[in-house]
C-alpha atoms as a PDB file:
ATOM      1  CA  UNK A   1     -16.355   8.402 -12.674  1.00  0.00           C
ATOM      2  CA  UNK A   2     -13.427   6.313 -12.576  1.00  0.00           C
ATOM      3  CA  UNK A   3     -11.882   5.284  -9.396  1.00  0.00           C
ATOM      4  CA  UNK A   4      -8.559   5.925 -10.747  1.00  0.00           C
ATOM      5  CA  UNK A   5      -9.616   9.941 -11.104  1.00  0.00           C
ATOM      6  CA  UNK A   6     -10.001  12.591  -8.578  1.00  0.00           C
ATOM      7  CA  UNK A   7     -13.778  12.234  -6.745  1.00  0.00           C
ATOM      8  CA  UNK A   8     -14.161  16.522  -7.289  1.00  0.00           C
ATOM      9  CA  UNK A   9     -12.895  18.910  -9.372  1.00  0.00           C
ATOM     10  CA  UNK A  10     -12.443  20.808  -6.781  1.00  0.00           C
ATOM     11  CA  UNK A  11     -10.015  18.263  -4.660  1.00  0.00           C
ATOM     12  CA  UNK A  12      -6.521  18.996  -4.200  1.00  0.00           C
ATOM     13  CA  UNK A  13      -4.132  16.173  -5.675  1.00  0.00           C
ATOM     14  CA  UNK A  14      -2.880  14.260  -2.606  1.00  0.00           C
ATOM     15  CA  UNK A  15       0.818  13.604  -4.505  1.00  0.00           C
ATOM     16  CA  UNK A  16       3.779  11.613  -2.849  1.00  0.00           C
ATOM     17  CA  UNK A  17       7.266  11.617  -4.509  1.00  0.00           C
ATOM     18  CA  UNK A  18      10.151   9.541  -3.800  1.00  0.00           C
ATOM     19  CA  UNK A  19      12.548  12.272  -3.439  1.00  0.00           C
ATOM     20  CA  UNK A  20      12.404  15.591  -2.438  1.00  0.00           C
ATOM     21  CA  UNK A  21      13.582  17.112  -5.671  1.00  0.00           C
ATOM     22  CA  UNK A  22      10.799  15.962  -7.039  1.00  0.00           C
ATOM     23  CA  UNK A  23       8.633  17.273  -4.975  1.00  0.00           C
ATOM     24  CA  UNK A  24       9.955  20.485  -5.127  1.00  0.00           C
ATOM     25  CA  UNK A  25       9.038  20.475  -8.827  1.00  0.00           C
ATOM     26  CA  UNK A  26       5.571  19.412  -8.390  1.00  0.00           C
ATOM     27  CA  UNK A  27       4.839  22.743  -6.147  1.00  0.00           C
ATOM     28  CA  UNK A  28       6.260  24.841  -8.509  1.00  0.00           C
ATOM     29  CA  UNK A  29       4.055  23.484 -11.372  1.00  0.00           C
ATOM     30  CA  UNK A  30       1.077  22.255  -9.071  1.00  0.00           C
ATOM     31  CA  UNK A  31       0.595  25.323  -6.809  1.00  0.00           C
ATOM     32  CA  UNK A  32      -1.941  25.431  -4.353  1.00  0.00           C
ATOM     33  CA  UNK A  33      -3.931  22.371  -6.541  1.00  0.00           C
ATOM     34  CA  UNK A  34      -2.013  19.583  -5.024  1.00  0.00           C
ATOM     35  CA  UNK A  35      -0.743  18.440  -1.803  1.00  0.00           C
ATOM     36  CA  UNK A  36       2.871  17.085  -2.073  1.00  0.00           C
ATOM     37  CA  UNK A  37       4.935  14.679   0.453  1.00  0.00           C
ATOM     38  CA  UNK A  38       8.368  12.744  -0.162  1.00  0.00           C
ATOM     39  CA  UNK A  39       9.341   9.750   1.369  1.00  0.00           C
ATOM     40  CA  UNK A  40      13.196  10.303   1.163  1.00  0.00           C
ATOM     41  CA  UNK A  41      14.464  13.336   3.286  1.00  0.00           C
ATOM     42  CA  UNK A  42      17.641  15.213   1.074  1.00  0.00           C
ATOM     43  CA  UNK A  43      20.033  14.165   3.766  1.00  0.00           C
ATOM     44  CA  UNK A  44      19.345  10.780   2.424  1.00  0.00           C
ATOM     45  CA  UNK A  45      21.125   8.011   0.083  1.00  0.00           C
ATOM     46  CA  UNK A  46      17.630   7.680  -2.711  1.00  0.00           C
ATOM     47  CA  UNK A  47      19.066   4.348  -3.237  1.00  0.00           C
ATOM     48  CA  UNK A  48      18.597   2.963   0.443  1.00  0.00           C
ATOM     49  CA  UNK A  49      15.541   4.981   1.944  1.00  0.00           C
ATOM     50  CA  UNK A  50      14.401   3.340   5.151  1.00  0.00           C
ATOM     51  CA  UNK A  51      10.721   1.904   3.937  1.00  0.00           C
ATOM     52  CA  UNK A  52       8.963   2.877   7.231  1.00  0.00           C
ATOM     53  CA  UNK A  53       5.304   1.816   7.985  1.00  0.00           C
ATOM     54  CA  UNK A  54       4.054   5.298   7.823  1.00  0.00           C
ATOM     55  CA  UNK A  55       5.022   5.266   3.820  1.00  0.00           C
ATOM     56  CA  UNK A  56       2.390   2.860   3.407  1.00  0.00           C
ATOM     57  CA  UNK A  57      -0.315   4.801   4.477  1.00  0.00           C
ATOM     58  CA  UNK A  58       0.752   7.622   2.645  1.00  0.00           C
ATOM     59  CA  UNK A  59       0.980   5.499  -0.174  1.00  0.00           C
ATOM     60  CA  UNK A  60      -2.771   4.090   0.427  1.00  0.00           C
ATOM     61  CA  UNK A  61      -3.554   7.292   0.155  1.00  0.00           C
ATOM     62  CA  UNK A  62      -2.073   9.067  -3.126  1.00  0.00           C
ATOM     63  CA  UNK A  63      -3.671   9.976  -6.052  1.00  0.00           C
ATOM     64  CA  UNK A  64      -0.205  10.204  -7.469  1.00  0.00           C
ATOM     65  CA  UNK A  65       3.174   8.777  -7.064  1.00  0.00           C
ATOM     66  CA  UNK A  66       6.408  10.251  -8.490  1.00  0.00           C
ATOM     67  CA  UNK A  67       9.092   8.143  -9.090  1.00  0.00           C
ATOM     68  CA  UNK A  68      12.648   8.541 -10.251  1.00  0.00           C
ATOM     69  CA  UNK A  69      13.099   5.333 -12.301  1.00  0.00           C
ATOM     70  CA  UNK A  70      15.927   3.981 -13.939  1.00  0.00           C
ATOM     71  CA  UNK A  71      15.924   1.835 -11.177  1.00  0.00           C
ATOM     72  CA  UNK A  72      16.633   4.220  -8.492  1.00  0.00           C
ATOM     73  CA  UNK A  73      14.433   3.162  -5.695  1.00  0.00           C
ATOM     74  CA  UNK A  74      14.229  -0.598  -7.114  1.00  0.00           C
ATOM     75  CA  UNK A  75      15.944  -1.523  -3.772  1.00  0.00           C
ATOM     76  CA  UNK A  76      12.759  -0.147  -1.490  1.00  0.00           C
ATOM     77  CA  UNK A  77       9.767   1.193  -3.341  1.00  0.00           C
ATOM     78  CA  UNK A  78       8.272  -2.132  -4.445  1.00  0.00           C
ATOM     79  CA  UNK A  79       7.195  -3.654  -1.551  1.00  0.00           C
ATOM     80  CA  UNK A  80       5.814  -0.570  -0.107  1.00  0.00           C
ATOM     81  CA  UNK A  81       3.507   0.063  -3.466  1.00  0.00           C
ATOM     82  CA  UNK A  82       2.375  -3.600  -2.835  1.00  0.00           C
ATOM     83  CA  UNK A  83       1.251  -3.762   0.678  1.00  0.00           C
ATOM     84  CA  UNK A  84      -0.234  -0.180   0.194  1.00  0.00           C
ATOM     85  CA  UNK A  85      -3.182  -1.667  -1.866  1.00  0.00           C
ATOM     86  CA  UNK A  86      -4.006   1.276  -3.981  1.00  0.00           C
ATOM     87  CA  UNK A  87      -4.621   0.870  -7.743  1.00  0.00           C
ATOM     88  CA  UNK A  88      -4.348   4.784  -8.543  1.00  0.00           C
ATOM     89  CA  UNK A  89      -0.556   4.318  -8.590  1.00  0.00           C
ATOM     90  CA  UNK A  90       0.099   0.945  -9.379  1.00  0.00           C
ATOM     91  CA  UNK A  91       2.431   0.320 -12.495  1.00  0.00           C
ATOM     92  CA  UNK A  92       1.118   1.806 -15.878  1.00  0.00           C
ATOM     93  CA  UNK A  93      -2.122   3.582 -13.727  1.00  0.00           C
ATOM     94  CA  UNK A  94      -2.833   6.901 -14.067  1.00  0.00           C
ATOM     95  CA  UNK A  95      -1.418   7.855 -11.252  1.00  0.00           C
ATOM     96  CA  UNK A  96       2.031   6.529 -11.498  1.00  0.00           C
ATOM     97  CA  UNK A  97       4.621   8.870 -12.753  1.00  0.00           C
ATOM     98  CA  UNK A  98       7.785   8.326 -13.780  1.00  0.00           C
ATOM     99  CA  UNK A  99      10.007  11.319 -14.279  1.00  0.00           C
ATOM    100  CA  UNK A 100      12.632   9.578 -16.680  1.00  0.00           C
ATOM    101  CA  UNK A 101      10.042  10.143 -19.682  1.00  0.00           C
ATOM    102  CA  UNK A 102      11.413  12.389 -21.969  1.00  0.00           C
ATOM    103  CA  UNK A 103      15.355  12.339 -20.274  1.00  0.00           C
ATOM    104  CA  UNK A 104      18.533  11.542 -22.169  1.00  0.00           C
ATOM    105  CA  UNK A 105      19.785   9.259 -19.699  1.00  0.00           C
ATOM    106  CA  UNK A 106      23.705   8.678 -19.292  1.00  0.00           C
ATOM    107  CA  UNK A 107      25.676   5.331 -19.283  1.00  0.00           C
ATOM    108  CA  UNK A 108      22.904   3.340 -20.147  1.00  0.00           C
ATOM    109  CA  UNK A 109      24.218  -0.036 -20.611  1.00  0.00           C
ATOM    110  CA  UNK A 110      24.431  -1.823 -24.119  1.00  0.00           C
ATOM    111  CA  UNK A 111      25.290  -5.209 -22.752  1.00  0.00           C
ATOM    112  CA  UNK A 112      24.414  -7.215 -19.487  1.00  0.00           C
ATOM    113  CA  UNK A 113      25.145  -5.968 -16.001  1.00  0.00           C
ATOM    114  CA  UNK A 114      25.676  -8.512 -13.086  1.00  0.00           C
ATOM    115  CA  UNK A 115      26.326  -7.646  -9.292  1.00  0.00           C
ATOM    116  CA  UNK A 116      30.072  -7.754 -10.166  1.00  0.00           C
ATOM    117  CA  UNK A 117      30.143  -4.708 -11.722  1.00  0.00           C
ATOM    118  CA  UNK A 118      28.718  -3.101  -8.043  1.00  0.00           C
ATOM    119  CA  UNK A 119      25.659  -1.219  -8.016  1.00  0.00           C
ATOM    120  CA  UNK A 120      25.327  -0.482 -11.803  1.00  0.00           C
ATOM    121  CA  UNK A 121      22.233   0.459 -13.298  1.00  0.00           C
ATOM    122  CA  UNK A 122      21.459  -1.119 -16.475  1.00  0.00           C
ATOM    123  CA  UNK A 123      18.777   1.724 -17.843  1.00  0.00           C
ATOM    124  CA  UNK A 124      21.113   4.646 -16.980  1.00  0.00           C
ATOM    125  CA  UNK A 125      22.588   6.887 -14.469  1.00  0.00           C
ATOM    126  CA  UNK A 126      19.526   7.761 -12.393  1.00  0.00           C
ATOM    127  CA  UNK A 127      20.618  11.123 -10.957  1.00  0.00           C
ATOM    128  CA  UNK A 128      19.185  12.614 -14.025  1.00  0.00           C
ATOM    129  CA  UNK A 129      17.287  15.573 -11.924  1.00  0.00           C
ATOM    130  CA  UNK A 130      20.779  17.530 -10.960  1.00  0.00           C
ATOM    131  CA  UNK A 131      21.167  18.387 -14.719  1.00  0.00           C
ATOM    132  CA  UNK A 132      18.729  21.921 -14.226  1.00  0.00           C
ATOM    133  CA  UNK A 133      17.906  21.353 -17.872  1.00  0.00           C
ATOM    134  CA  UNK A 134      16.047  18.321 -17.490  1.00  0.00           C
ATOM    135  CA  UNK A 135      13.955  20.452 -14.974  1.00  0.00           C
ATOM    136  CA  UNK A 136      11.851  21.603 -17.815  1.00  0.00           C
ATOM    137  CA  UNK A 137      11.308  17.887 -18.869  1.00  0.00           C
ATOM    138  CA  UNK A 138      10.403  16.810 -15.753  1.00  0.00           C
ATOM    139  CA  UNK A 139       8.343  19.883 -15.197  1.00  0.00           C
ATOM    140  CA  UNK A 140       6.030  19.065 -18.275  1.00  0.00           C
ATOM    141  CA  UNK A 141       5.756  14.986 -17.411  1.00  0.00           C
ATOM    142  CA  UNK A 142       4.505  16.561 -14.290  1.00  0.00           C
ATOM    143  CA  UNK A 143       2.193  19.292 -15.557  1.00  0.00           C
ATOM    144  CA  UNK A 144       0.626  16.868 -18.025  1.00  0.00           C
ATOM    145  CA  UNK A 145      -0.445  14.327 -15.761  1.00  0.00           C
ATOM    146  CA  UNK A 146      -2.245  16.618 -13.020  1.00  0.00           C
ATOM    147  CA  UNK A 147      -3.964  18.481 -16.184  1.00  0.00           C
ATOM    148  CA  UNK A 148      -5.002  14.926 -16.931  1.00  0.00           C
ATOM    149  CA  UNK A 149      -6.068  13.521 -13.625  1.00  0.00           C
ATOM    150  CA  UNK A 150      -7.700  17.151 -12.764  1.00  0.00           C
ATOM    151  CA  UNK A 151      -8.781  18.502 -15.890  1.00  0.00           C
ATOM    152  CA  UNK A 152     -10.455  21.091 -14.166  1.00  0.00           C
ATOM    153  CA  UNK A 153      -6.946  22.897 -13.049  1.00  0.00           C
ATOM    154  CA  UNK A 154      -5.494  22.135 -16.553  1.00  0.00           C
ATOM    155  CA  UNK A 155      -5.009  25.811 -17.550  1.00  0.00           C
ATOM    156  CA  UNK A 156      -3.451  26.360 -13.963  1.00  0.00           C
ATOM    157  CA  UNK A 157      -0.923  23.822 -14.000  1.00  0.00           C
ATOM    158  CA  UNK A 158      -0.078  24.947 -17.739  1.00  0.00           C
ATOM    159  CA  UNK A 159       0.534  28.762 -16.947  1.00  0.00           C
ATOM    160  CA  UNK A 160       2.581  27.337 -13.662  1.00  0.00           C
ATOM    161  CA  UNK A 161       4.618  25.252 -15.716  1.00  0.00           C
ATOM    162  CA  UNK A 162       5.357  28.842 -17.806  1.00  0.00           C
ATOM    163  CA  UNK A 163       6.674  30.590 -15.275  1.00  0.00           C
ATOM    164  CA  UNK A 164       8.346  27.822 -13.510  1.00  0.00           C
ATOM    165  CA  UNK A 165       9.938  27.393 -17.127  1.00  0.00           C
ATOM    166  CA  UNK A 166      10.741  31.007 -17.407  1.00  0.00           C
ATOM    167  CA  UNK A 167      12.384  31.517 -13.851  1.00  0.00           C
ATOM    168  CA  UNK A 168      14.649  28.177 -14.603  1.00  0.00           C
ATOM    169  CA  UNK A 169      15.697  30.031 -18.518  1.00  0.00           C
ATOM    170  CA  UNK A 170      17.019  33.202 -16.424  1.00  0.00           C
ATOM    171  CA  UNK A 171      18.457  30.850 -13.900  1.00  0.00           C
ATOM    172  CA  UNK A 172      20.227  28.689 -16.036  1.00  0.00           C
ATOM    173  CA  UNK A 173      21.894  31.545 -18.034  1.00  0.00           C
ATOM    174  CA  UNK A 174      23.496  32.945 -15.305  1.00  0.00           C
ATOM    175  CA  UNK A 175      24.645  30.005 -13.590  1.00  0.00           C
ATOM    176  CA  UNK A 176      26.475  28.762 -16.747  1.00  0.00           C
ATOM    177  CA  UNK A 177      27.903  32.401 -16.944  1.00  0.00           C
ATOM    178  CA  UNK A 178      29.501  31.546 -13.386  1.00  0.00           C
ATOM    179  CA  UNK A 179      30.786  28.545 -14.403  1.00  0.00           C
ATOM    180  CA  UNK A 180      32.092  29.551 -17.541  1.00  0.00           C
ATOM    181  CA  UNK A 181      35.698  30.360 -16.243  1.00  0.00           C
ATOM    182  CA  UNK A 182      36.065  26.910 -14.443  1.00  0.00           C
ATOM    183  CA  UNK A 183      35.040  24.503 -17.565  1.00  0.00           C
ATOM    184  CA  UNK A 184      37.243  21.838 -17.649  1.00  0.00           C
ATOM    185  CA  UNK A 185      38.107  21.577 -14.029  1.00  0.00           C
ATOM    186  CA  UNK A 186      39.345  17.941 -13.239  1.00  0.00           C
ATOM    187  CA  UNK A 187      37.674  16.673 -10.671  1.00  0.00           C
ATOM    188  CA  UNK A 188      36.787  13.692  -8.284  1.00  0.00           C
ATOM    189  CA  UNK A 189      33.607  12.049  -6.735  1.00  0.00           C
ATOM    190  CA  UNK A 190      32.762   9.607  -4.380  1.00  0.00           C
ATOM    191  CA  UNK A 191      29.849   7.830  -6.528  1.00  0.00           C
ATOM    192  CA  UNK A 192      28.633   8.559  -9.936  1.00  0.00           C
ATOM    193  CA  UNK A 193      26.437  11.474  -8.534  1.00  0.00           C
ATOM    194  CA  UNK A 194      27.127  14.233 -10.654  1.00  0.00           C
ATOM    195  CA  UNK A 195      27.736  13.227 -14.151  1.00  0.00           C
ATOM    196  CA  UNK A 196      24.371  15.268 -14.938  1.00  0.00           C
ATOM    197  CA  UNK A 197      25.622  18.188 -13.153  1.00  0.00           C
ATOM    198  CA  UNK A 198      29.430  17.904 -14.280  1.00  0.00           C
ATOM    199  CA  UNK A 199      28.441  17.600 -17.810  1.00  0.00           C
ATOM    200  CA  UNK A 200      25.956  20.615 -17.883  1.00  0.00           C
ATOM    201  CA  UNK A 201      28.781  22.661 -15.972  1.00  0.00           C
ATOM    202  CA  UNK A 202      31.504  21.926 -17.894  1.00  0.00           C
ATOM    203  CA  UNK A 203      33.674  19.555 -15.301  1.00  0.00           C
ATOM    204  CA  UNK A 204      35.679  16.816 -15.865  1.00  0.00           C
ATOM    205  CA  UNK A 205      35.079  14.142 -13.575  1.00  0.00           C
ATOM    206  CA  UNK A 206      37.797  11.545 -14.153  1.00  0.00           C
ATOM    207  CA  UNK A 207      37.074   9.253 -11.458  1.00  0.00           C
ATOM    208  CA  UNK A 208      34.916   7.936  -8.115  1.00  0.00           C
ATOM    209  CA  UNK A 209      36.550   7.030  -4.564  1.00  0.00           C
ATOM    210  CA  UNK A 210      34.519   3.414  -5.075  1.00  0.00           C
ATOM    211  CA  UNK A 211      36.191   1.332  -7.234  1.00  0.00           C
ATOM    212  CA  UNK A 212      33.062   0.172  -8.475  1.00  0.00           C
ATOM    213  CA  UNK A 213      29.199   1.669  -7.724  1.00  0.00           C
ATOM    214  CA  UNK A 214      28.137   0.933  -4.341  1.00  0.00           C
ATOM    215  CA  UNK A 215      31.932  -0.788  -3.566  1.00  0.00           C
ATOM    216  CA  UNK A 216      34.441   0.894  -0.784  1.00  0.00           C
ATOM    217  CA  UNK A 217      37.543   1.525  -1.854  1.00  0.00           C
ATOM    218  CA  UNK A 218      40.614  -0.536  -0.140  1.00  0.00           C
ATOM    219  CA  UNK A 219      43.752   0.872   0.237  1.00  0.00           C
ATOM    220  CA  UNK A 220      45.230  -0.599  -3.054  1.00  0.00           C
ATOM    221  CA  UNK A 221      42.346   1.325  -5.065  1.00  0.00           C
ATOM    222  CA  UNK A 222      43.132   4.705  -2.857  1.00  0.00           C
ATOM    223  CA  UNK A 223      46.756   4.286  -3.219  1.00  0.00           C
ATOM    224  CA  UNK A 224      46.738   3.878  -6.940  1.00  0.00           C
ATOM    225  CA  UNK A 225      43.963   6.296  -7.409  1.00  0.00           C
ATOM    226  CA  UNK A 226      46.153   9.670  -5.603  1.00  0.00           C
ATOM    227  CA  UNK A 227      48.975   8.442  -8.189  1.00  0.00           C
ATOM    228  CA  UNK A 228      46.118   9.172 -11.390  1.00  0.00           C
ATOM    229  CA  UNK A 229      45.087  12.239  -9.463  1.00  0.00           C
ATOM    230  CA  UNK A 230      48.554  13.776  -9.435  1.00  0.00           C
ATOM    231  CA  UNK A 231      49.531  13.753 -12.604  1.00  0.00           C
ATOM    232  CA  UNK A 232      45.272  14.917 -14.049  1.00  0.00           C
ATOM    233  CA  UNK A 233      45.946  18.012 -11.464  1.00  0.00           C
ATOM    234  CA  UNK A 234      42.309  17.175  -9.978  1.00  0.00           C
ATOM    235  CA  UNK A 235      41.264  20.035  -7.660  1.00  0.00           C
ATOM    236  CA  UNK A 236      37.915  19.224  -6.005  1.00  0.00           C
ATOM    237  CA  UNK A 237      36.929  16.350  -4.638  1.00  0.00           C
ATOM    238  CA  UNK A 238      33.098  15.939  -4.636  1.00  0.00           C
ATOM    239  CA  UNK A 239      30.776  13.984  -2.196  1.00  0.00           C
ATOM    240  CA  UNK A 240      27.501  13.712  -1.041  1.00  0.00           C
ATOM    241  CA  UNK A 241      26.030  14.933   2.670  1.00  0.00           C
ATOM    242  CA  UNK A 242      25.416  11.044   3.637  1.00  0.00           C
ATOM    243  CA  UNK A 243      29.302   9.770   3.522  1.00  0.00           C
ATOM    244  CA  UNK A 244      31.982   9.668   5.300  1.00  0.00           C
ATOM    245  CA  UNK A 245      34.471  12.624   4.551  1.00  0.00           C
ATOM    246  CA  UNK A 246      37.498  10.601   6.259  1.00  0.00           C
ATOM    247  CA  UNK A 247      38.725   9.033   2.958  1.00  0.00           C
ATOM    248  CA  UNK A 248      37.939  12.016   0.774  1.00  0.00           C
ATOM    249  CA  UNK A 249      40.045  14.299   3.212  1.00  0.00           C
ATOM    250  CA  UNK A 250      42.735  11.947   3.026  1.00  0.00           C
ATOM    251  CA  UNK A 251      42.950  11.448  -0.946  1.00  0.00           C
ATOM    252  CA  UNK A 252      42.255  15.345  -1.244  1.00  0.00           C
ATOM    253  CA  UNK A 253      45.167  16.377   1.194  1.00  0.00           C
ATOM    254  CA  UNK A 254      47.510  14.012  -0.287  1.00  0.00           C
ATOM    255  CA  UNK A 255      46.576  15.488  -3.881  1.00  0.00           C
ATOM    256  CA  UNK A 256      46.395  19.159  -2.512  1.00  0.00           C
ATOM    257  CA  UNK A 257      42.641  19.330  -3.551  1.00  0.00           C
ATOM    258  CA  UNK A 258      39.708  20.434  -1.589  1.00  0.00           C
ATOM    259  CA  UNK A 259      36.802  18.315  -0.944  1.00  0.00           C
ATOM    260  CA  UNK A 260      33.168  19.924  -1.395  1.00  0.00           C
ATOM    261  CA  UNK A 261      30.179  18.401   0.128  1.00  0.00           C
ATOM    262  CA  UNK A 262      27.735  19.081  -2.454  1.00  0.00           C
ATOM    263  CA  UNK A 263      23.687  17.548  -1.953  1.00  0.00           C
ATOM    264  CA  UNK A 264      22.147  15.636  -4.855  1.00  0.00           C
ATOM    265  CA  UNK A 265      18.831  16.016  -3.199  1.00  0.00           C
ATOM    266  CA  UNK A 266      16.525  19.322  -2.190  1.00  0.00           C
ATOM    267  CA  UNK A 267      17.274  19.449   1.766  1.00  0.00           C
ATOM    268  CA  UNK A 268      20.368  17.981   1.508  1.00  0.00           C
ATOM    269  CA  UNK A 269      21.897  21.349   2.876  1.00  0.00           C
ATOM    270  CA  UNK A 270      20.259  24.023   4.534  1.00  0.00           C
ATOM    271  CA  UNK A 271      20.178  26.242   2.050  1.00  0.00           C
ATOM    272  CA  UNK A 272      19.318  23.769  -0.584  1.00  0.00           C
ATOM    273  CA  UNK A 273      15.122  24.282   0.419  1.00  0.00           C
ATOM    274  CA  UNK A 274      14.096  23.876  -3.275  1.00  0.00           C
ATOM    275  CA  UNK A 275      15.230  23.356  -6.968  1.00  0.00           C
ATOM    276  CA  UNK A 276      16.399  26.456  -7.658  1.00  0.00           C
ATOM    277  CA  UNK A 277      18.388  26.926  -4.157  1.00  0.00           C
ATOM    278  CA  UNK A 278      19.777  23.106  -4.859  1.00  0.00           C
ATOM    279  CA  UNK A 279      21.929  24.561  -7.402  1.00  0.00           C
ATOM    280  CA  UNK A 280      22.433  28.159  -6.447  1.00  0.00           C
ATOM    281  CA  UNK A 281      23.958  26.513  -3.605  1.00  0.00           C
ATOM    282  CA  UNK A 282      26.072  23.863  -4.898  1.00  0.00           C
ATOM    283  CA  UNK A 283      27.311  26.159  -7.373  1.00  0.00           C
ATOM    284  CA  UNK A 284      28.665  29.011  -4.683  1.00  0.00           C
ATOM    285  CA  UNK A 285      30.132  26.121  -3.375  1.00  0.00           C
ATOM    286  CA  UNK A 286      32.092  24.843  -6.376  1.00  0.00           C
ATOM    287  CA  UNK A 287      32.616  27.966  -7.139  1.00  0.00           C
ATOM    288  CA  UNK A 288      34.180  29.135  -3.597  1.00  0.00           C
ATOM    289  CA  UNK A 289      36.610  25.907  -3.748  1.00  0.00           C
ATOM    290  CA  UNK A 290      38.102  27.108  -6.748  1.00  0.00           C
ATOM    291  CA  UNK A 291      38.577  30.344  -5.783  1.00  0.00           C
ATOM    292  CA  UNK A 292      40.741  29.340  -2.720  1.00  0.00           C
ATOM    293  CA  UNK A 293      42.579  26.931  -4.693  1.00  0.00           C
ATOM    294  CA  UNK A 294      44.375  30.188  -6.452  1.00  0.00           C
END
């Protein structure tokens, strides 16, 4: 048998993500077949994870590694990959997964990028995974790659996939029913987070606190930016759990806006424990805003 395949049939799939959302999705469609870990918590920035020692054994030890791509963890998954000296998830192995297969990424540049233009990234928006629609993509990469490296639990991780697939349908409907009274809703983010998530919700998101991707505003940028927001009539000002709320308070108060701290990762809130309960919560929370803005 190969080395890069499971030793039994009968062996759960020892499976490490980068981020928590995606582990979340491989124990909906893997079940009780696999054993899942992340190495980002969902309190975390995926684009500067602390690459502790303990990854790499974890690493050394996969049979599967999930990835984001789109050069999300470019800055801190490399290395560890490297000095954890196991083939099974090298580049192009069996055992390497990469969940922007199949995804229609956003703002994928046509031209080239330099460090000028802040922390762009040249093969698209990478926070593909908080558009619940691409759930059912990245539910299927994942389903057909443990049917292939356990062939045995094929059938299983197909019928998991199914229901998985079936519970996000129902889901999906009724959160766009919620939203359907706030489309077009002008709003604000900190960093280009949630153009998945504004664009499957119908908001308008018609500009970031950073100047530029990865950049801190200075007071120039802030001053000129609460002029723009005035006159739009932006309401909500988003941000993630891992910032700083002092500048969004102060652009939001001077704009009469309210600013919602909204996780782009599973565990970013405490009621955010999975995929599903990412967005039921960030959407009561949009939704809430709003409501006290009348």
């Amino acid at each position: 048998m190969s080395p890069l395949l499971l030793p039994s049939a009968y062996a759960a799939l020892n499976v490490v993500t980068t981020t928590p959302e995606f582990a979340a999705i491989a124990r909906e469609v893997g079940g009780d077949f696999i054993k899942v870990v992340s190495l980002a918590r969902g309190t975390e920035d995926p684009h500067f994870v602390d690459p502790k020692p303990s990854f790499i054994r974890l690493l050394n030890q996969a049979d599967v590694l999930v990835e984001g791509g789109a050069e999300l963890e470019v800055g801190w998954l490399p290395p560890l990959v490297e000095n954890a000296r196991n083939k099974r998830i090298l580049a192009g192995a069996p055992g390497r997964i990469e969940m922007t297969r199949g995804i229609r990424l956003l703002e994928v540049s046509a031209g080239g990028i330099d460090r000028s233009q802040g922390d762009v990234h040249a093969a698209g928006n990478p926070h593909f995974a908080l558009d619940p629609a691409n759930g059912k993509i990245m539910a299927a990469t994942l389903a057909e790659a443990f049917g292939r490296l356990d062939p045995g639990h094929a059938v299983k991780f197909t019928e998991q996939l199914a229901r998985f697939n079936e519970r996000l349908d129902r889901k999906l409907a009724a959160w766009t029913a919620l939203m359907e009274p706030w489309r077009g809703t002008k709003v604000l983010t900190y960093h280009k987070s949630y153009e998945y998530f504004a664009a499957r919700f119908g908001l308008e998101i018609v500009g970031q606190i950073e100047p530029k991707p990865g950049i801190e505003p200075s007071p120039t940028h802030i001053g000129s930016l609460i002029t723009m927001l005035k006159a739009q009539g932006v309401k909500l000002v988003l941000m993630e759990p891992n910032r700083s709320r002092k500048t969004p308070e102060f652009v939001a108060n001077a704009i009469g806006a309210r600013v919602v701290v909204l996780p782009i990762l599973v565990g970013g809130a405490e009621k955010a424990t999975d995929y599903f309960t990412l967005f039921e919560f960030n959407l009561g929370e949009v939704v809430a805003a709003l409501k006290g803005l009348r």
